[in-house]
Protein backbone atom coordinates (compact mmCIF):
# COMPACT_ATOMS: atom_id res chain seq x y z
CA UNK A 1 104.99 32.88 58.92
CA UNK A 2 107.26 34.28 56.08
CA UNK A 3 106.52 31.58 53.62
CA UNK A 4 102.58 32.19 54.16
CA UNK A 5 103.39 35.80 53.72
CA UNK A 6 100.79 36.09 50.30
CA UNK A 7 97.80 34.57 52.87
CA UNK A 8 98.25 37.27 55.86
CA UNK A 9 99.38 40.52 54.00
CA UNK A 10 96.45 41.34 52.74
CA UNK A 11 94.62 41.44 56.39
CA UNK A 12 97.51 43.76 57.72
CA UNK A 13 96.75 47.40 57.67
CA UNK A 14 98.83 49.26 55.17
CA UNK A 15 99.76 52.48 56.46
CA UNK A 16 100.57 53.93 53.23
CA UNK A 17 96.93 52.78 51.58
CA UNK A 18 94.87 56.18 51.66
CA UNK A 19 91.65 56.96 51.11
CA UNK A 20 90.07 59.40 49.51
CA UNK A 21 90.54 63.18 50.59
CA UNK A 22 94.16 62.34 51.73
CA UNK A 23 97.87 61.52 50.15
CA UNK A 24 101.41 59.99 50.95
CA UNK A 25 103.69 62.04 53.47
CA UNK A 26 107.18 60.95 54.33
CA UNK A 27 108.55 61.04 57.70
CA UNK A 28 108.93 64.62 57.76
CA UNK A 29 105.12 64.78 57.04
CA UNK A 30 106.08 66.61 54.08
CA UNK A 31 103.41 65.28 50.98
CA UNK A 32 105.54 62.85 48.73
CA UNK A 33 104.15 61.13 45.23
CA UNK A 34 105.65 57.51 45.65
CA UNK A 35 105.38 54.43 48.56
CA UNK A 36 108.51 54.28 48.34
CA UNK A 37 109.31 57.36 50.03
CA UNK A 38 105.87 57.11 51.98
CA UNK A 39 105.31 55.71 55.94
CA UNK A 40 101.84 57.11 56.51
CA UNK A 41 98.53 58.80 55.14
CA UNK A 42 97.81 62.68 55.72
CA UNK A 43 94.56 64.83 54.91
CA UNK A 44 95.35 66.92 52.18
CA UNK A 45 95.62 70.37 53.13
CA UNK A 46 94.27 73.60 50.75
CA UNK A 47 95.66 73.86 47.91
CA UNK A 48 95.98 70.45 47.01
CA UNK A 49 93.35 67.46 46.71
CA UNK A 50 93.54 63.85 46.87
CA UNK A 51 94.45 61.58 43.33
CA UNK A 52 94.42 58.17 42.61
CA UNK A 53 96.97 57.04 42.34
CA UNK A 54 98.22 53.45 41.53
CA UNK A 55 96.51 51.66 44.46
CA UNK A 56 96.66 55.06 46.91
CA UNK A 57 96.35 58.55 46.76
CA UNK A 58 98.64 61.36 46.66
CA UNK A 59 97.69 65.30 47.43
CA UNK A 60 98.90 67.13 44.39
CA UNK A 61 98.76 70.66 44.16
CA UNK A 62 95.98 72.50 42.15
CA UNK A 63 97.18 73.53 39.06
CA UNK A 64 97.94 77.34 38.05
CA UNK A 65 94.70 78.78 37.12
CA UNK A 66 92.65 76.79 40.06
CA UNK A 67 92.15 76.74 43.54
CA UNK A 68 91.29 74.47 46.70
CA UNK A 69 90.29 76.16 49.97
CA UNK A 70 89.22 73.39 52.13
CA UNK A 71 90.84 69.91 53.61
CA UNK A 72 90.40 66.65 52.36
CA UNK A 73 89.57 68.09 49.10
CA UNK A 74 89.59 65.64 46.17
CA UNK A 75 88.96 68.45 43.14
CA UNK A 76 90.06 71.73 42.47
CA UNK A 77 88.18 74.79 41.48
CA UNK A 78 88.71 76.65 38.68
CA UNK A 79 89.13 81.14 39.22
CA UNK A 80 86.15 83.09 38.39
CA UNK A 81 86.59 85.69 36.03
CA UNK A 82 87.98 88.56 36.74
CA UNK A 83 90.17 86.59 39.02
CA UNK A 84 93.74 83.99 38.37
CA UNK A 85 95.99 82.53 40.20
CA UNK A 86 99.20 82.26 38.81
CA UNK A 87 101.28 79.35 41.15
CA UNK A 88 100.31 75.83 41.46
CA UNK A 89 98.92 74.98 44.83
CA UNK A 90 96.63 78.32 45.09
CA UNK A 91 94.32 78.19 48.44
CA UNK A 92 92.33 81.10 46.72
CA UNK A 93 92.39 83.35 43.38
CA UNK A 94 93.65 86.56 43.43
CA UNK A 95 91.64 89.41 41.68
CA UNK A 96 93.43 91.30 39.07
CA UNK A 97 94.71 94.46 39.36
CA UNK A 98 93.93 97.73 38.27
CA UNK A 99 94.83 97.90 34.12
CA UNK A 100 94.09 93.99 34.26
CA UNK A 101 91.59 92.35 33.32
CA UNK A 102 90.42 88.47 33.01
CA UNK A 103 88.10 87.69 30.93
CA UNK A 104 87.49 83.52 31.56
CA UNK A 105 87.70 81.31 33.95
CA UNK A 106 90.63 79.04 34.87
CA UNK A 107 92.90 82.22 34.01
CA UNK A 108 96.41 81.86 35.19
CA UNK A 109 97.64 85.61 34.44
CA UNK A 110 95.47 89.07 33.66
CA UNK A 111 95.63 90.55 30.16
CA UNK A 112 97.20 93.78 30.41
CA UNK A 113 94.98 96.76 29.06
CA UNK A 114 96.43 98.64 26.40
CA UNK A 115 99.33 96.00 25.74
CA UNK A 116 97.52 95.39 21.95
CA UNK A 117 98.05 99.18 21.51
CA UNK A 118 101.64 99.64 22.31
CA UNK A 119 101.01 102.15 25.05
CA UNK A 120 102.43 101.81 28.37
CA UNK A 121 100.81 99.98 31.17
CA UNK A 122 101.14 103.27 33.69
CA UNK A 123 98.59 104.92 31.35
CA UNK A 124 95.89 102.31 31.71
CA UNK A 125 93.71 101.52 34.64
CA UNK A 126 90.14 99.94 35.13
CA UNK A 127 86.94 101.53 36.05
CA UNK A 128 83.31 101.53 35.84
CA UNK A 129 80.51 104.43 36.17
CA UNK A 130 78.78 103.86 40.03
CA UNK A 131 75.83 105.60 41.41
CA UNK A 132 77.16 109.34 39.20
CA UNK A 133 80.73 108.68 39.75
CA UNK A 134 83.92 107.08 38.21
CA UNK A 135 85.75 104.70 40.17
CA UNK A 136 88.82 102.63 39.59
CA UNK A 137 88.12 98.45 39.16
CA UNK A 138 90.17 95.37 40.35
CA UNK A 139 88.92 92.58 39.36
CA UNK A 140 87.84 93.40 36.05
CA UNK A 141 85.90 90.91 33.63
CA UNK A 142 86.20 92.62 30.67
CA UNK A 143 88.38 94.63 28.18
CA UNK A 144 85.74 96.69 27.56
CA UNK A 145 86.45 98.09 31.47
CA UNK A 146 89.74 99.74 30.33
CA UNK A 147 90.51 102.87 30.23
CA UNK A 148 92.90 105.78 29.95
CA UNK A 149 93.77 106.95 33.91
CA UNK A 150 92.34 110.22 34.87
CA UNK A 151 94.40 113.27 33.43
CA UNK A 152 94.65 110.92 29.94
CA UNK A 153 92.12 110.66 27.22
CA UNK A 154 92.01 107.77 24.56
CA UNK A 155 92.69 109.07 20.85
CA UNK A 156 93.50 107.69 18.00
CA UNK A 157 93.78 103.99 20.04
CA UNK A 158 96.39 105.65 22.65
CA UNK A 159 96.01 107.57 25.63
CA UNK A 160 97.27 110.95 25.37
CA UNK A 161 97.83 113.40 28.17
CA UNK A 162 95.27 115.84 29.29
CA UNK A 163 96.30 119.76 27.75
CA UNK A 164 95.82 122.98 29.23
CA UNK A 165 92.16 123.77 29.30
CA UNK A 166 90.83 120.31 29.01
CA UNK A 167 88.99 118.34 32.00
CA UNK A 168 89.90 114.22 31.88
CA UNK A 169 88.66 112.28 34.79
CA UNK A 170 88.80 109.27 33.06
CA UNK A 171 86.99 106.49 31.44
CA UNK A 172 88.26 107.91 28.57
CA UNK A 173 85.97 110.91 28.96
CA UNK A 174 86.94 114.44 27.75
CA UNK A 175 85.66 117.99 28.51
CA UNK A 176 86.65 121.44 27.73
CA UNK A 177 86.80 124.05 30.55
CA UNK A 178 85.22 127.40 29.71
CA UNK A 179 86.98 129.93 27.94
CA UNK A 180 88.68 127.02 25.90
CA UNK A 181 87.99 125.30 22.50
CA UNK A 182 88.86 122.14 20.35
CA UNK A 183 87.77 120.87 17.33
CA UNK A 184 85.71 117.70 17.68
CA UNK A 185 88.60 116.37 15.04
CA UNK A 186 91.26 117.50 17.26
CA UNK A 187 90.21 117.59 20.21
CA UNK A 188 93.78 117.95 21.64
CA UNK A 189 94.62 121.07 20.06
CA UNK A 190 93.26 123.48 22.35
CA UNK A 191 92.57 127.48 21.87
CA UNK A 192 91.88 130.22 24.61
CA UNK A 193 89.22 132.16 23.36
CA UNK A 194 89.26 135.96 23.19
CA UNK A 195 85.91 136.11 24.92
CA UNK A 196 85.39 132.95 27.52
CA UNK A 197 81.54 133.56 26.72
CA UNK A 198 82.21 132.36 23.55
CA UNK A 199 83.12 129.09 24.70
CA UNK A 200 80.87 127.72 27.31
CA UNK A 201 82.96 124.40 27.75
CA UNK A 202 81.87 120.97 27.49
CA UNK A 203 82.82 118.26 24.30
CA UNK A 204 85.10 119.04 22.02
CA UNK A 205 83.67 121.60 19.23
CA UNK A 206 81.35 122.90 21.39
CA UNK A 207 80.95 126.66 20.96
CA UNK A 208 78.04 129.17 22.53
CA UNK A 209 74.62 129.63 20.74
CA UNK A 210 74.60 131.01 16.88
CA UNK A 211 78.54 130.51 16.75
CA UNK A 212 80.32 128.73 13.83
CA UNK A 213 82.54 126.06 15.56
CA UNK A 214 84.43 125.95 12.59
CA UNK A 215 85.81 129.03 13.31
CA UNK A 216 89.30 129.19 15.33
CA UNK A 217 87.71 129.92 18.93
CA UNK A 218 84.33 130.58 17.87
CA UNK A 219 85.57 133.72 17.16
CA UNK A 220 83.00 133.92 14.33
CA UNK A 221 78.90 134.23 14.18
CA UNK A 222 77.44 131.50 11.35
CA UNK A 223 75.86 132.64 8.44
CA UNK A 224 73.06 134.64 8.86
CA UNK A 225 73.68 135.72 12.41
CA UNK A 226 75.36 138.69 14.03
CA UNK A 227 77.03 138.86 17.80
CA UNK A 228 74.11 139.47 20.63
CA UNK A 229 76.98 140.94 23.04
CA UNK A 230 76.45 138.47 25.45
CA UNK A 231 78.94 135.88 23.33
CA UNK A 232 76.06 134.41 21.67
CA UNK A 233 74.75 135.39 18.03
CA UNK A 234 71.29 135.95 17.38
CA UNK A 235 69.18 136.62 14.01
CA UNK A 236 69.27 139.96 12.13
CA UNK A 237 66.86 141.86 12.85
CA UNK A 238 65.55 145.11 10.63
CA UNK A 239 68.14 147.02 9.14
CA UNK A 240 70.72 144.46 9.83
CA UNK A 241 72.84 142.61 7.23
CA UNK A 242 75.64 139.66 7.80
C-alpha cells in the first residue's frame, strides 16, 4: 500500500482541504495560516473571511478600516463614512466620536476637528441644526460638522471662550444679551451699556433703531437723528437741530 501511495491519496479525504467560507485551525481550534500547524477545517467566524490560500483556505482577519459581521464570510466590508474601525479583525465599525469626524470610507481613525488649527481637542465637538435646535453629532461625515462647544465661539480660526454678556450655544453661533454691545469686528470685546434699551441684543454690532453702532455702546444717535427717550432715535422734527 505505501509504494502505491501517489494512486490512493488523492481519494482520501484531506482534513485540512477547506472550502470556501472556512480556514485552518490547529488542535486548539485556534485559526492558524499553514498545514503544517493545521488538523482540521473551521467556519470562519466575524471578523475574518475565508482566503485562498495555496491549495486551502485560511480565515484572516479583516483589515483595519473594514469589517465582517457574519460566518463563513469570504470578503470584508469596508466602514461607511462617518464610521472606522481601527483593529484588524473588526465584527462592526465604530462611529466616531464627538469632535471626530470621517469623511471616506475604509477609514481606520477619525480626523480630529480643530487639529489643523492648533486648538485643543476639548474645545471642539460635532453638531448639526435638528427640527429648531442644536444638537451634538457622533458619527460625523464631514468637517464642515465641527464646531466650537457651547460656551465657545469660532474667531479668527480658534474657538475662544464665551465673555460676560455674550450668549454661545454653539455651532459656532454668537449673540449678545441685552444691555450689552460688540463691534461686529470684535465681537469679543464686550461693553455694558448705560441704557440696556440702547442695546436690544442679538449679533454683534447690533444697536437699537436710529443709533450709530459705531459709537462705544450705542451711546450715540447717527447723524441727523436725536434720542426718542425710549433708547431709540428718531428724525428731527420742527425746531430741532443735531
Amino acid at each position: 500500500v505505501k509504494s502505491n501511495k501517489e494512486s490512493w491519496e488523492a481519494w482520501v479525504p484531506d482534513r485540512t482541504t477547506c472550502a470556501v467560507g472556512k480556514g485552518l485551525v490547529d488542535l486548539q481550534d485556534n485559526f492558524v495560516t499553514s498545514k503544517s500547524e493545521a488538523v482540521d477545517c473551521k467556519m470562519c467566524s466575524p471578523g475574518r473571511v475565508s482566503v485562498k490560500f495555496e491549495n486551502t483556505r485560511v480565515c484572516s482577519p479583516c483589515a483595519p478600516g473594514s469589517f465582517q459581521n457574519a460566518f463563513g464570510a469570504s470578503e470584508c466590508k469596508l466602514c461607511e463614512i462617518g464610521t472606522m474601525a481601527a483593529n484588524p479583525g473588526s465584527r462592526e465599525c465604530d462611529k466616531c466620536s464627538l469632535g471626530l469626524y470621517a469623511n471616506d470610507t475604509g477609514m481606520s481613525f477619525c480626523y480630529q476637528c480643530g487639529a489643523d488649527m492648533g486648538d485643543e481637542a476639548g474645545l471642539w465637538t460635532t453638531n448639526e441644526f435638528v427640527a429648531g435646535k442644536i444638537i451634538e453629532l457622533q458619527g460625523a461625515t464631514a468637517k464642515s460638522k465641527c464646531f466650537c462647544k457651547e460656551g465657545w465661539f469660532l474667531w479668527q480660526g480658534r474657538c475662544q471662550q464665551c465673555g460676560d454678556g455674550l450668549d454661545c450655544p454653539g455651532m459656532n453661533r454668537l449673540s449678545l444679551k441685552r444691555g450689552y454691545f460688540s463691534k461686529s469686528h470684535a465681537p469679543n470685546d464686550v461693553f455694558h451699556c448705560l441704557n440696556e434699551d440702547y442695546c436690544p441684543g442679538g449679533p454683534a454690532g447690533t444697536c437699537a433703531a436710529g443709533r450709530d453702532n459705531q459709537s462705544i455702546a450705542c451711546n450715540d444717535c447717527q447723524d441727523g437723528l436725536r434720542d426718542s427717550g425710549n433708547g431709540t432715535c428718531e428724525e428731527c422734527g420742527g425746531g430741532d437741530y443735531a
